[in-house]
Structure formats: structure tokens, C-alpha cells
C-alpha atoms as a PDB file:
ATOM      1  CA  UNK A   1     125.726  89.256 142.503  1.00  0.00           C
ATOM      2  CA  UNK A   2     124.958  85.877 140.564  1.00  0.00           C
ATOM      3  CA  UNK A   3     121.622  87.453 139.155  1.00  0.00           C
ATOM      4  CA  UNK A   4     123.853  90.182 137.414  1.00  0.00           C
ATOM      5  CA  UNK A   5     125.966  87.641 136.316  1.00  0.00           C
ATOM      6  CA  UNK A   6     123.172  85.435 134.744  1.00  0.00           C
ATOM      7  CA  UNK A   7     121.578  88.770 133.206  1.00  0.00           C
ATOM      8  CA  UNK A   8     125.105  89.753 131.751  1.00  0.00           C
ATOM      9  CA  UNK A   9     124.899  86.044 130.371  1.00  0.00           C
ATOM     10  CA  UNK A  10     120.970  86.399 128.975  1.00  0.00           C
ATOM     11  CA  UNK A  11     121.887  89.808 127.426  1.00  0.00           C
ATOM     12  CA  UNK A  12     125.121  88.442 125.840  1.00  0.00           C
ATOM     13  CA  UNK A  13     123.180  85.446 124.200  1.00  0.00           C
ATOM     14  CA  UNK A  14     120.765  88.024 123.053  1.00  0.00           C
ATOM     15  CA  UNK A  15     123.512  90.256 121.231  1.00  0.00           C
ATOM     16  CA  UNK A  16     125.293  86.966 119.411  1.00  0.00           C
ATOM     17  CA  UNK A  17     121.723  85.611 118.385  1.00  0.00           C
ATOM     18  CA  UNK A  18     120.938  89.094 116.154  1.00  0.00           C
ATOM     19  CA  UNK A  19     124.352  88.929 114.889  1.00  0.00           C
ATOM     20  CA  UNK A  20     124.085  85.239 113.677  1.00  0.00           C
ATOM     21  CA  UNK A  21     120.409  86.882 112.593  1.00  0.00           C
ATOM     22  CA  UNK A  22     121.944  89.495 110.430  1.00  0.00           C
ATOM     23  CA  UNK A  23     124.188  87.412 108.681  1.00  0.00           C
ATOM     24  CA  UNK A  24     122.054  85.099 107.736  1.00  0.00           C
ATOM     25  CA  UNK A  25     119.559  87.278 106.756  1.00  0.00           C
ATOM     26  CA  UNK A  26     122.056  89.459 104.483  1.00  0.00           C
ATOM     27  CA  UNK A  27     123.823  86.380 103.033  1.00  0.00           C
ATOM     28  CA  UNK A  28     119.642  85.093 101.886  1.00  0.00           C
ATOM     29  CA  UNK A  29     118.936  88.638 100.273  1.00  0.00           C
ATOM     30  CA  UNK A  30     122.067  88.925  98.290  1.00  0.00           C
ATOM     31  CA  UNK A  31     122.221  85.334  96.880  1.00  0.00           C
ATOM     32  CA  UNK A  32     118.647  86.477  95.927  1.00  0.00           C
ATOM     33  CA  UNK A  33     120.641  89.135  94.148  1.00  0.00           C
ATOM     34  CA  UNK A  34     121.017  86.660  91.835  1.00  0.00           C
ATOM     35  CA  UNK A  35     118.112  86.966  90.135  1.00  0.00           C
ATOM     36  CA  UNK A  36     117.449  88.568  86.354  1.00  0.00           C
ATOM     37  CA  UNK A  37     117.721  92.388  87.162  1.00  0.00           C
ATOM     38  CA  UNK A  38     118.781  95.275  85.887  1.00  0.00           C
ATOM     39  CA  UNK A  39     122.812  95.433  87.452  1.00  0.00           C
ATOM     40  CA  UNK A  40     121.845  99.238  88.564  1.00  0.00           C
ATOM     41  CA  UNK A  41     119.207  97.710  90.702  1.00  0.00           C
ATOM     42  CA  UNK A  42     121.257  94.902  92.188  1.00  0.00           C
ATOM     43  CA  UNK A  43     124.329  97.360  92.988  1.00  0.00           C
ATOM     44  CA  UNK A  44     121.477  99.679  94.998  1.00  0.00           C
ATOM     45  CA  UNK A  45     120.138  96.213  96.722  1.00  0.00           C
ATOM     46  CA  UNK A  46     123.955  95.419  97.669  1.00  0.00           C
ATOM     47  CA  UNK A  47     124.670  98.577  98.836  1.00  0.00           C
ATOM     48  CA  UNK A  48     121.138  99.391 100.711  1.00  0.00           C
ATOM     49  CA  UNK A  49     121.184  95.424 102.434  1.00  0.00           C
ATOM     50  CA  UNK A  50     124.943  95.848 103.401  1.00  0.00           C
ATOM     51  CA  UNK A  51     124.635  99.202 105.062  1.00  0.00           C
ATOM     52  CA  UNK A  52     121.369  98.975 106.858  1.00  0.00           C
ATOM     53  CA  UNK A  53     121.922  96.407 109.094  1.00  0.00           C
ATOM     54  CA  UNK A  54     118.983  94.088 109.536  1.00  0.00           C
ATOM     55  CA  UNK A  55     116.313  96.223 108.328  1.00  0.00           C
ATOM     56  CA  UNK A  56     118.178  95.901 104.461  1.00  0.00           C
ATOM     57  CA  UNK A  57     117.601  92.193 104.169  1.00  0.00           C
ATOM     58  CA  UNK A  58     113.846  92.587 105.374  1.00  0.00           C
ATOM     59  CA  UNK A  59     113.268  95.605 103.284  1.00  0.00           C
ATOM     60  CA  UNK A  60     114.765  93.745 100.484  1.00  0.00           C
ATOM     61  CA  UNK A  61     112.171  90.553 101.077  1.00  0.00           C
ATOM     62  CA  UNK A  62     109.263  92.574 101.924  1.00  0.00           C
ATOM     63  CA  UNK A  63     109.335  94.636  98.374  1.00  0.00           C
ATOM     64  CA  UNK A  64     111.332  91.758  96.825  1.00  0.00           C
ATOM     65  CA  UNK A  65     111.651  93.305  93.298  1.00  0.00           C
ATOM     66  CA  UNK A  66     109.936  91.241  90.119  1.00  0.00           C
ATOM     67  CA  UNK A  67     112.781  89.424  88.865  1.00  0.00           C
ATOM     68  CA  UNK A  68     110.937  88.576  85.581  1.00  0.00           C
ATOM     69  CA  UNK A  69     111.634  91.415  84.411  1.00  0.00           C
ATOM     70  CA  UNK A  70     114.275  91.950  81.732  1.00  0.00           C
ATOM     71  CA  UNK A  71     117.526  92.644  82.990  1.00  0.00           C
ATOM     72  CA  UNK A  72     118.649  96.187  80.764  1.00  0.00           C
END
């Protein structure tokens, strides 16, 4: 019975440790937002990085659009 309890604890830590994960990794990609681009563009980013949790923030850093580029 104190082995379930002790799992129920692990798996618990788990669970707040990606949530601490995916806000910090959202809050990162949209101040990166910030950035010279095109407002279309950074609506899309918002949207995509606020709906997909997680996987929006890395997607975002992984193709991390040119910002020197002229905003339009």
C-alpha cells in the first residue's frame, strides 16, 4: 500500500513538472513574438503556440522564423 502511495506521489511530480514545462516554454516563444514580423505571422505563432500545448513552443524554436525580415 505505501508503494502505491509513493508511485501516486512520483506520477504527481511528473504531471506538475510538464505543466511548469509548458508555461515556461510558451511564455519564451511568445516574448520571442516580439521580434520584427509581419503581425499576420505573429497572430498564427500566438494562436498555433497557445493551442498546441508543448509541441507549439518547440515547433515555434525549431523553425524559429527570420526575424530580419521586414515586418509588412
Amino acid at each position: 500500500m505505501i508503494a502505491h502511495k509513493g508511485l501516486f506521489f512520483v506520477f504527481q511530480m511528473i504531471n506538475v513538472l510538464l505543466l511548469i514545462l509548458w508555461l515556461v516554454l510558451t511564455l519564451v516563444a511568445l516574448f520571442g513574438l516580439r521580434k520584427r514580423m509581419p503581425a499576420v505571422a505573429r497572430v498564427l505563432w500566438a494562436i498555433f503556440i497557445g493551442c498546441v500545448p508543448i509541441m507549439g513552443a518547440v515547433a515555434y524554436w525549431i523553425v524559429c522564423p527570420d526575424a530580419d525580415q521586414p515586418a509588412e
